[in-house]
C-alpha atoms as a PDB file:
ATOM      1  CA  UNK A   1      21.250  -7.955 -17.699  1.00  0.00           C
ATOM      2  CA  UNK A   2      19.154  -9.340 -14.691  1.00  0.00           C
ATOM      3  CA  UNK A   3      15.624  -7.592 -13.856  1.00  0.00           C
ATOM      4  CA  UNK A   4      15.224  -5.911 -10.590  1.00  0.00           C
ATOM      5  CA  UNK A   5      11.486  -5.155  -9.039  1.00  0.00           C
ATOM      6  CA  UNK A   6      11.941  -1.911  -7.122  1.00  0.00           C
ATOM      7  CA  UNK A   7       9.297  -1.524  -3.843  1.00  0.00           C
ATOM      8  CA  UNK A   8       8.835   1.758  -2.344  1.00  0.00           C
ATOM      9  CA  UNK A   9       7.990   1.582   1.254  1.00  0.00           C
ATOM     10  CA  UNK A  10       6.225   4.648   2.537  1.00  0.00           C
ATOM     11  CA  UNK A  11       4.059   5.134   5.151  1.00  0.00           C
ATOM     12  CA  UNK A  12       2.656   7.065   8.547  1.00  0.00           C
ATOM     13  CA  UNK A  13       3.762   3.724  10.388  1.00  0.00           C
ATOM     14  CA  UNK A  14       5.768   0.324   9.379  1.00  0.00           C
ATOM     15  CA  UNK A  15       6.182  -2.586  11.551  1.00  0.00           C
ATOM     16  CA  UNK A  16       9.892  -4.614  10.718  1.00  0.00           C
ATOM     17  CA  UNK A  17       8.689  -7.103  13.103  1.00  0.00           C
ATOM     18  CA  UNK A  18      12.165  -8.707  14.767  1.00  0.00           C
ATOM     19  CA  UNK A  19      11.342 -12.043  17.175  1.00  0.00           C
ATOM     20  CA  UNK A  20       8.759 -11.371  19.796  1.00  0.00           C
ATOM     21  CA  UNK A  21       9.824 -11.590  22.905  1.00  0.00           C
ATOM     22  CA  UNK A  22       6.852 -11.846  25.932  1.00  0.00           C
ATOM     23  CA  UNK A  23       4.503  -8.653  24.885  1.00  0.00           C
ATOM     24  CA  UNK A  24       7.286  -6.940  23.419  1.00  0.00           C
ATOM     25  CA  UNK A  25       6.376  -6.916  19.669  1.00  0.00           C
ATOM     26  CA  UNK A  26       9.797  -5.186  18.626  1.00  0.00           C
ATOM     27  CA  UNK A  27      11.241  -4.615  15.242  1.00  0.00           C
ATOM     28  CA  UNK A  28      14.414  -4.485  13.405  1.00  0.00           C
ATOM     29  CA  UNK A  29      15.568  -1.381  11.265  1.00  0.00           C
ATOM     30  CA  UNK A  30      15.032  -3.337   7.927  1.00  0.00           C
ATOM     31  CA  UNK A  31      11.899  -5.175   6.560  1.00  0.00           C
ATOM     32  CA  UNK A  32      12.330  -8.942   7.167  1.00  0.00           C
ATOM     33  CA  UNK A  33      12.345 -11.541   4.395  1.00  0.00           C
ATOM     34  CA  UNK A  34       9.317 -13.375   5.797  1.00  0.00           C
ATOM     35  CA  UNK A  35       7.257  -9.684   5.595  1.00  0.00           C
ATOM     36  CA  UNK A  36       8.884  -9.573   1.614  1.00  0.00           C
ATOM     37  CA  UNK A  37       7.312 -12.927   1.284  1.00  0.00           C
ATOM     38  CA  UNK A  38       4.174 -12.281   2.970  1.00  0.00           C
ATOM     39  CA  UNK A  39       3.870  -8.960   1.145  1.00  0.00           C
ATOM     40  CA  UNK A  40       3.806 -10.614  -2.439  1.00  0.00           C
ATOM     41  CA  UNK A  41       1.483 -13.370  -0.867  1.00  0.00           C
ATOM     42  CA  UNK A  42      -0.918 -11.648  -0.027  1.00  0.00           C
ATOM     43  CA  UNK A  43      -0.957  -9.315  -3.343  1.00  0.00           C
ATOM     44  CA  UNK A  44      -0.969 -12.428  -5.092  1.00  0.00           C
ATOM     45  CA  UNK A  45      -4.093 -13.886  -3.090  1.00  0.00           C
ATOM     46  CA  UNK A  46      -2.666 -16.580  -1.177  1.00  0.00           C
ATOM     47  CA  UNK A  47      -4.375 -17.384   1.967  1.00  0.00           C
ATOM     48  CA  UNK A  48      -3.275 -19.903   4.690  1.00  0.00           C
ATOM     49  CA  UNK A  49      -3.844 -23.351   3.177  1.00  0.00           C
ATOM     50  CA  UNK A  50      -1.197 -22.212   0.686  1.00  0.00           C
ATOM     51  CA  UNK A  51       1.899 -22.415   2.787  1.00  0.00           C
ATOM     52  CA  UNK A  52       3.856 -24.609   0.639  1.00  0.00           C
ATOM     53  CA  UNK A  53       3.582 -22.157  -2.250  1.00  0.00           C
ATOM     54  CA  UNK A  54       4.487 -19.145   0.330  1.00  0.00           C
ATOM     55  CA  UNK A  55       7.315 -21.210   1.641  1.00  0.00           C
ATOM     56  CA  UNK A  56       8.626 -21.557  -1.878  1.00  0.00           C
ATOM     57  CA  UNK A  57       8.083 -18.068  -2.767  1.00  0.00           C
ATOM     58  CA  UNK A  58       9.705 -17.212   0.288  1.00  0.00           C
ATOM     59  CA  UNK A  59      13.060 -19.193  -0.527  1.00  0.00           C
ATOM     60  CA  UNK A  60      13.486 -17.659  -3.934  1.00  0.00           C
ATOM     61  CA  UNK A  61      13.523 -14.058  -3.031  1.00  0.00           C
ATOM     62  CA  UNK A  62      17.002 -12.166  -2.644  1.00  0.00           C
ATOM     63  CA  UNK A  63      16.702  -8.039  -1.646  1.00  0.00           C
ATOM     64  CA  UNK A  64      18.702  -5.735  -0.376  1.00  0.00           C
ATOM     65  CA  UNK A  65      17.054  -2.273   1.052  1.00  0.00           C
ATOM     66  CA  UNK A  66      17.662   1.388   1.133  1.00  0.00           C
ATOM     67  CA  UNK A  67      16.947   3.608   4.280  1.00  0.00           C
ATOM     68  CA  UNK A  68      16.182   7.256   2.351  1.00  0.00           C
ATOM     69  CA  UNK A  69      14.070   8.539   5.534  1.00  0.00           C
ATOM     70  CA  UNK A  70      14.832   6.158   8.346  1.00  0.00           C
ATOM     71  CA  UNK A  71      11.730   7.570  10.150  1.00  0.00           C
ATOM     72  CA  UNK A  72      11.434   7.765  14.088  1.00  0.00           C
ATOM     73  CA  UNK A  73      11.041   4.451  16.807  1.00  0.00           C
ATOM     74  CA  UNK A  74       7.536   4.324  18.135  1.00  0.00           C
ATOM     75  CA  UNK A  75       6.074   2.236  21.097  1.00  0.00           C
ATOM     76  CA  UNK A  76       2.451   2.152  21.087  1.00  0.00           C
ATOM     77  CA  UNK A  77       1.401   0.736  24.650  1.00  0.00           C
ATOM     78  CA  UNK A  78      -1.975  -1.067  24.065  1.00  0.00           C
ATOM     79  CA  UNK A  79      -3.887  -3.327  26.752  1.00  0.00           C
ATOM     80  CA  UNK A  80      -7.533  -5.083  26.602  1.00  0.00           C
ATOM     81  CA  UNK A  81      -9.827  -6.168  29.353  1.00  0.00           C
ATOM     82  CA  UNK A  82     -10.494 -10.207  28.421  1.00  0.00           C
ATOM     83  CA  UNK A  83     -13.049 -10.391  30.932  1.00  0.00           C
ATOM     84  CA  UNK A  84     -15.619  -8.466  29.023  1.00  0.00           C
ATOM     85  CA  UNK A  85     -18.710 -10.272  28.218  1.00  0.00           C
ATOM     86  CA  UNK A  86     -18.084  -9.914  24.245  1.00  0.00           C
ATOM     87  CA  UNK A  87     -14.413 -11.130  24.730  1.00  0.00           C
ATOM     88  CA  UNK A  88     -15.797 -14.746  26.739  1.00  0.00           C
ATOM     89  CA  UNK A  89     -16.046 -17.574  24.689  1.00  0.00           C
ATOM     90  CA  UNK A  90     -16.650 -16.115  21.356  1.00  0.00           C
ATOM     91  CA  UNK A  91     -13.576 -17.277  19.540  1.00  0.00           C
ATOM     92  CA  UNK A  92     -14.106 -20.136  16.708  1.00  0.00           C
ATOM     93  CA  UNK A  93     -11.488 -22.130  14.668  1.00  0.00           C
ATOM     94  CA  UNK A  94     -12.412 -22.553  10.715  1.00  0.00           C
ATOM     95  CA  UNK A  95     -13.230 -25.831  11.762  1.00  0.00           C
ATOM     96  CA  UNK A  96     -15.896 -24.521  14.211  1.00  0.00           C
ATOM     97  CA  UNK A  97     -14.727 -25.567  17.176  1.00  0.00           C
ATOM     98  CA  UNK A  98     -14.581 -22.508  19.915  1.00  0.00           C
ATOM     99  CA  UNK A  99     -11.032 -21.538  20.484  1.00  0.00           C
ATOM    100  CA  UNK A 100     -10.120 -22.223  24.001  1.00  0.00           C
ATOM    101  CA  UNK A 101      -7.645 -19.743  25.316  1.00  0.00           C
ATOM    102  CA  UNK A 102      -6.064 -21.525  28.182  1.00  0.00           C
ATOM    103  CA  UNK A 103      -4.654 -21.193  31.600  1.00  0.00           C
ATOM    104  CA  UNK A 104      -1.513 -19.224  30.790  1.00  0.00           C
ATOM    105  CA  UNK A 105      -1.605 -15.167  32.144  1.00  0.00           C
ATOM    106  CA  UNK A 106      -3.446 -13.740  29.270  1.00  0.00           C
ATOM    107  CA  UNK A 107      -6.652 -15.840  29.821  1.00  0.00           C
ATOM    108  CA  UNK A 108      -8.079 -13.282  31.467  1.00  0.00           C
ATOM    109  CA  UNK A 109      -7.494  -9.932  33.167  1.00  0.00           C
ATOM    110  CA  UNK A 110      -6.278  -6.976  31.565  1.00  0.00           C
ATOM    111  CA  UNK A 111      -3.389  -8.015  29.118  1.00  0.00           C
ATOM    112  CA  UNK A 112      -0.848  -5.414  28.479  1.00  0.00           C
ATOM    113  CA  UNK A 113       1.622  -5.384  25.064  1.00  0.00           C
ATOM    114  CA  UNK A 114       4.132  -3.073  23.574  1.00  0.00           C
ATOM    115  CA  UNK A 115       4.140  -2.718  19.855  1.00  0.00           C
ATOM    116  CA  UNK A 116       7.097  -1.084  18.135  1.00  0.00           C
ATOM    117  CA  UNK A 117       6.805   0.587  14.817  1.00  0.00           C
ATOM    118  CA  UNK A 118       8.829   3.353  12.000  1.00  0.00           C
ATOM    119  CA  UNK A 119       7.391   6.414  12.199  1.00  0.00           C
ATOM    120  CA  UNK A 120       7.098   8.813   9.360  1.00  0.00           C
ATOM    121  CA  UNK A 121      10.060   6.395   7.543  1.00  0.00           C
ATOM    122  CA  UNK A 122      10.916   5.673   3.393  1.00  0.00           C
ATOM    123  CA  UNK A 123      12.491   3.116   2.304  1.00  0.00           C
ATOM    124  CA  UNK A 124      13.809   1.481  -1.572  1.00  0.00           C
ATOM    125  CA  UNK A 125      13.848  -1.750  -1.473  1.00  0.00           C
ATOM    126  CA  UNK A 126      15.429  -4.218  -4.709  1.00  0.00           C
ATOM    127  CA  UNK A 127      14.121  -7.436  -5.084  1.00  0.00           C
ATOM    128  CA  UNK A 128      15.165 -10.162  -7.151  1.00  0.00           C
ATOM    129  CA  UNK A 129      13.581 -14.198  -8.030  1.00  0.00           C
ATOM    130  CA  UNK A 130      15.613 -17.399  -8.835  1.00  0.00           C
ATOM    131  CA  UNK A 131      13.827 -18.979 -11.388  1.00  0.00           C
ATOM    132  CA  UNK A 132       9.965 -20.225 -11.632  1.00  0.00           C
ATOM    133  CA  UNK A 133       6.634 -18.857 -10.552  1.00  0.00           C
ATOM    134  CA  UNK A 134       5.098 -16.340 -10.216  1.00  0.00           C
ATOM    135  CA  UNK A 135       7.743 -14.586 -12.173  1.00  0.00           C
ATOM    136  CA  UNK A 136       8.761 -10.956 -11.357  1.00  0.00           C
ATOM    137  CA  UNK A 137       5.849 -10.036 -13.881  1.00  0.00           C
ATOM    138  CA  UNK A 138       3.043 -11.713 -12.081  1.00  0.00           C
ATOM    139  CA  UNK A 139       4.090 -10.205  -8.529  1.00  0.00           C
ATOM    140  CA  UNK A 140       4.327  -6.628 -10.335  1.00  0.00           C
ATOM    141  CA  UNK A 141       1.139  -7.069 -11.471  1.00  0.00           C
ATOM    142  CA  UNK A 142       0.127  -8.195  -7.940  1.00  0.00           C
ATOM    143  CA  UNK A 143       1.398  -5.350  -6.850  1.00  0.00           C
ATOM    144  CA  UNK A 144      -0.637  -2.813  -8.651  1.00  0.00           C
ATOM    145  CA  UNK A 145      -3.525  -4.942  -8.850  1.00  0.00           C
ATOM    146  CA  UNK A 146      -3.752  -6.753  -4.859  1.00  0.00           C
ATOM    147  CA  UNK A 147      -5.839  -9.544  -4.174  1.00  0.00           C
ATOM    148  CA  UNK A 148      -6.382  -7.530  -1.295  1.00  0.00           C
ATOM    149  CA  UNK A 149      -5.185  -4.580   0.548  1.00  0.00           C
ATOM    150  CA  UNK A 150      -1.549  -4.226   1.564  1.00  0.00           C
ATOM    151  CA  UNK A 151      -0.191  -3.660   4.594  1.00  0.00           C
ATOM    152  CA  UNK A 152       3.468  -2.825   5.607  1.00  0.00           C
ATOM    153  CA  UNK A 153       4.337  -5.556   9.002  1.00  0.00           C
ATOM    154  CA  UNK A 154       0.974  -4.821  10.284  1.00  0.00           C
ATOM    155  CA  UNK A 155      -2.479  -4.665   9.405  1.00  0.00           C
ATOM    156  CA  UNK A 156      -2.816  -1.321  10.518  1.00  0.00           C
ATOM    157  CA  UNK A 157      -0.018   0.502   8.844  1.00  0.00           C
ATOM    158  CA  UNK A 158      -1.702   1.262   5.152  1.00  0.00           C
ATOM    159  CA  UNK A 159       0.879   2.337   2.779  1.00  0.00           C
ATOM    160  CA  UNK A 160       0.438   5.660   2.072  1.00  0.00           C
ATOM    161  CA  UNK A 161       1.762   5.861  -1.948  1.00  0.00           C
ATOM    162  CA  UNK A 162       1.478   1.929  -4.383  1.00  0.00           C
ATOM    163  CA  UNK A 163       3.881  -0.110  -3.276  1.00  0.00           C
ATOM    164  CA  UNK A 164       5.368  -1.555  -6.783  1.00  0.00           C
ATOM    165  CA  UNK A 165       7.869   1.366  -7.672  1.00  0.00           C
ATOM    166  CA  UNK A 166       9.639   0.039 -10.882  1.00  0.00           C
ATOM    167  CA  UNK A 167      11.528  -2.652 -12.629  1.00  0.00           C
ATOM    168  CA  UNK A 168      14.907  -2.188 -13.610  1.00  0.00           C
ATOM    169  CA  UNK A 169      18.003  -3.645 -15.208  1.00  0.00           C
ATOM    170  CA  UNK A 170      21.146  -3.325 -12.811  1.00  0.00           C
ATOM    171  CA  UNK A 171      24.204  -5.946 -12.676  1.00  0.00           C
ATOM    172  CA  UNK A 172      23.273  -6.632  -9.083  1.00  0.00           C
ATOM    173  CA  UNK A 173      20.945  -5.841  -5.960  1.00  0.00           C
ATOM    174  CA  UNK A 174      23.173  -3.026  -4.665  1.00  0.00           C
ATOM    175  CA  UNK A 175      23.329  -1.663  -8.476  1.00  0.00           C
ATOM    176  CA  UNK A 176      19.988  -1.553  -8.196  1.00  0.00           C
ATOM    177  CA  UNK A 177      19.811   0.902  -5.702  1.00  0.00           C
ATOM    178  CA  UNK A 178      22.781   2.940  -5.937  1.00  0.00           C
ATOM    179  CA  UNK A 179      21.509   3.874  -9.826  1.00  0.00           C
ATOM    180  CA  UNK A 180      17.954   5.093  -8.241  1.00  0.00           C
ATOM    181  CA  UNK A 181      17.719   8.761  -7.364  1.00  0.00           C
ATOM    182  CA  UNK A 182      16.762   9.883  -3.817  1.00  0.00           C
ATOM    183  CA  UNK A 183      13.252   9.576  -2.859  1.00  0.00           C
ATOM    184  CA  UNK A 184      11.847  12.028  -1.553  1.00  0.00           C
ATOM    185  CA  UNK A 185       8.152  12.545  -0.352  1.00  0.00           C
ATOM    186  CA  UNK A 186       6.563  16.288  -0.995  1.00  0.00           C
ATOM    187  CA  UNK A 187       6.577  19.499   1.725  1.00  0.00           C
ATOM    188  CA  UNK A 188       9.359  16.833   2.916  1.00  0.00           C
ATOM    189  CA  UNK A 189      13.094  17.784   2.748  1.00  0.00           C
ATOM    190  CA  UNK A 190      15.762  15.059   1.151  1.00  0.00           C
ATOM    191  CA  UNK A 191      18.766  14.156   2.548  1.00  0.00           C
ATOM    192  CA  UNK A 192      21.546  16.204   2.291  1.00  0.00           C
ATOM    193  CA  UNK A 193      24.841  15.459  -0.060  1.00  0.00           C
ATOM    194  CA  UNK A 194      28.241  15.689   0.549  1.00  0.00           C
ATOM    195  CA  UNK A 195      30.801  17.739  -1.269  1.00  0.00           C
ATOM    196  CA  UNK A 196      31.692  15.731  -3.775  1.00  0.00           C
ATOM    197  CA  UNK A 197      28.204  15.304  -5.099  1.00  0.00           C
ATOM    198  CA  UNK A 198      27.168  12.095  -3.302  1.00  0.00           C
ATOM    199  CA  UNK A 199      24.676  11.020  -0.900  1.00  0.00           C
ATOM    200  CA  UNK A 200      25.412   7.925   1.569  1.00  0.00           C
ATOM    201  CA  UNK A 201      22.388   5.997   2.891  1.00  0.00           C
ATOM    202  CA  UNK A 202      22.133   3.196   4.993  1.00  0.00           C
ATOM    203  CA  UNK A 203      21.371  -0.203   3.765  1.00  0.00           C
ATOM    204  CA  UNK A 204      21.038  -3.544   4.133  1.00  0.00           C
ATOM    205  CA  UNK A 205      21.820  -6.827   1.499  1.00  0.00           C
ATOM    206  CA  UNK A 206      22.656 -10.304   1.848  1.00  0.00           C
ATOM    207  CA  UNK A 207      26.141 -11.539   2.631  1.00  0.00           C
ATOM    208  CA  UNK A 208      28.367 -12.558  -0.627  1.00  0.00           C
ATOM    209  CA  UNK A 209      26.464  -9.457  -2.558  1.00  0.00           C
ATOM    210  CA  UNK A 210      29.221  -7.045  -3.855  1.00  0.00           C
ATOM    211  CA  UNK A 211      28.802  -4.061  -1.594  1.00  0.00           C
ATOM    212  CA  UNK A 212      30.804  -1.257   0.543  1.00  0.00           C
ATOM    213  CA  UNK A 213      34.019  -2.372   1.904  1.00  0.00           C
ATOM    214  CA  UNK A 214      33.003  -1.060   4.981  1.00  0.00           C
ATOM    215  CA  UNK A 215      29.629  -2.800   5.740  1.00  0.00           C
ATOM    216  CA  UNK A 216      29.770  -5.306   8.566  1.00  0.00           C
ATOM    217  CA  UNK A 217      27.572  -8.631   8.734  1.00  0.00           C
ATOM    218  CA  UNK A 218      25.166  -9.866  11.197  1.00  0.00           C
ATOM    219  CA  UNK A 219      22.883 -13.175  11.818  1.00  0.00           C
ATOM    220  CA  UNK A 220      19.229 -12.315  11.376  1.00  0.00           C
ATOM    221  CA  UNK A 221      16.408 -14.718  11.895  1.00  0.00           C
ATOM    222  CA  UNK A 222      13.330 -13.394   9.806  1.00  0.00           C
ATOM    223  CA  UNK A 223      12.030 -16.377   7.671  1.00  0.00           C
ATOM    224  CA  UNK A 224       9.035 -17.810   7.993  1.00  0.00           C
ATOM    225  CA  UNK A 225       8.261 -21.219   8.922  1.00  0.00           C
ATOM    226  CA  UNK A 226       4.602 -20.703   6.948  1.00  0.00           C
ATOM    227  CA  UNK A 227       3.009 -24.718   7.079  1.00  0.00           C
ATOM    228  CA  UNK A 228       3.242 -23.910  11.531  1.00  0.00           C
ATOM    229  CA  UNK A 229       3.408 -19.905  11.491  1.00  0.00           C
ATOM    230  CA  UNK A 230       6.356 -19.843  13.234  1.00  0.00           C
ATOM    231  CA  UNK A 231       9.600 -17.797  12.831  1.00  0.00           C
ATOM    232  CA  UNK A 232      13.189 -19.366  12.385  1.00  0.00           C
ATOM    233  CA  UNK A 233      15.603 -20.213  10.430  1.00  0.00           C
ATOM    234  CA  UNK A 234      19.345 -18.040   9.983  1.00  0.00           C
ATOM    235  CA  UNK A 235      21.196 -15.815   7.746  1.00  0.00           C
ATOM    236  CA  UNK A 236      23.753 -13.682   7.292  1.00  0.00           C
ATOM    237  CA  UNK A 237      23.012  -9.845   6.176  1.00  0.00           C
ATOM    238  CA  UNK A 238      25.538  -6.996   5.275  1.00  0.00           C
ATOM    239  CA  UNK A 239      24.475  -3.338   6.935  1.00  0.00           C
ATOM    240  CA  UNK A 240      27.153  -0.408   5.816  1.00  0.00           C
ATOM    241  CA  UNK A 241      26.840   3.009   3.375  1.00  0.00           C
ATOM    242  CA  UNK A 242      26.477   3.017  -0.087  1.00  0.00           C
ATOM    243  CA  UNK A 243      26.834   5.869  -2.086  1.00  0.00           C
ATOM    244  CA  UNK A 244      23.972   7.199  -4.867  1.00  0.00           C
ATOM    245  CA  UNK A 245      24.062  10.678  -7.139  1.00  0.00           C
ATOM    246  CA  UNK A 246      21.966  13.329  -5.280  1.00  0.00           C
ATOM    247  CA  UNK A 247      18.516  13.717  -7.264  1.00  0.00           C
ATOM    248  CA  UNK A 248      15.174  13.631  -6.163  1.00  0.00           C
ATOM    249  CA  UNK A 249      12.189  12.110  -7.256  1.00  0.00           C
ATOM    250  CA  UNK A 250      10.075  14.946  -5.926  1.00  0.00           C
END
């Protein structure tokens, strides 16, 4: 039976970053496949000049995510004077040559963005690996053992319990998560469950998984073009109920 890598994501603030558009950093309600991708990166200590090996990674993950505290949407509304003496010319490329910023509007002035975040949020999330390296193995390890400090979208929003929940044997990605109890996160109440003994959360998973015959599928664009840092790229994703027992984790 195939071997499932089971992420909890829980934390104060997480950033699902969606496309930017102008200063509106906005986010979706899921985490993309490029953050996924990023995530294990950077656990496994890639840095920038390994794109093609982040690329690769990034093309043999499948997942499919739980929301068992959707959390609340958060704008934070941040600006920052560029004219300030420490902000003028002290930029540098790691090729030391000074970054030039320009003539667009943010050269100087005040510049004004929006940043979007989950508040207070918990998510499950089931990953799986077509074949080759690292293996599920080596990112678990990652995982509990980082390279350097994880981050959940953004490099402010800490996690606030290890990322790396468990591995498990399921039949698929949905399996997965239907077989996991509730999570639940202390002084913090759990969903409630329906008569029958059930509790229906919303999730996400990619189209052709087995899944609710009620779920309805959407284009996303969340990969990661990593060789140019730039997002692209199109695929379909399945959003509906599924149905779990009602436990909790505590």
């Amino acid at each position: 039976m195939p071997e499932y890598l089971l992420l909890r994501f829980e934390a104060p603030l997480m950033s699902f970053g969606a496309p930017t558009v102008d200063q509106q950093g906005v986010i979706q309600p899921f985490p993309a496949l490029s953050m996924i991708a990023g995530l294990f990166a950077n656990a496994l200590g890639f840095d920038h000049a390994d794109h093609d090996a982040t690329q690769h990674l990034q093309r043999r993950i499948r997942y499919a995510v739980r929301a068992d505290r959707p959390g609340e949407a958060l704008r934070d509304y941040q600006t920052v004077d560029l004219g300030q003496d420490f902000m003028v010319d002290t930029g540098w490329t790691t090729r030391g040559v000074l970054e030039e910023r320009g003539s667009g509007e943010a050269t100087s002035g005040t510049h004004i963005r929006y940043r979007d975040y989950w508040a207070d949020a918990l998510f499950l999330v089931a990953v799986e690996l077509a074949d080759g390296t690292p293996t599920l193995e080596n990112i678990s390890h990652a995982l509990d053992w980082p390279a350097r400090p994880l981050f959940l979208g953004r490099k402010t929003c800490l996690p606030s319990v290890p990322v790396r929940w468990k591995q498990v044997e399921a039949t698929g990605l949905l399996a997965a998560l239907t077989r996991e109890p509730l999570l639940t996160t202390q002084g913090r109440p759990g969903l409630n469950g329906s008569r029958d003994g059930s509790t229906k959360l919303r999730a996400w998973w990619p189209d052709g998984e087995a899944g609710a015959p009620d779920s309805v599928v959407f284009p996303v664009t969340d990969e990661r073009d990593w060789r140019n840092q730039i997002h692209g790229g199109r695929r379909l994703v399945r959003h509906g109920l599924i149905n779990l027992e009602v436990a909790a984790n505590g």
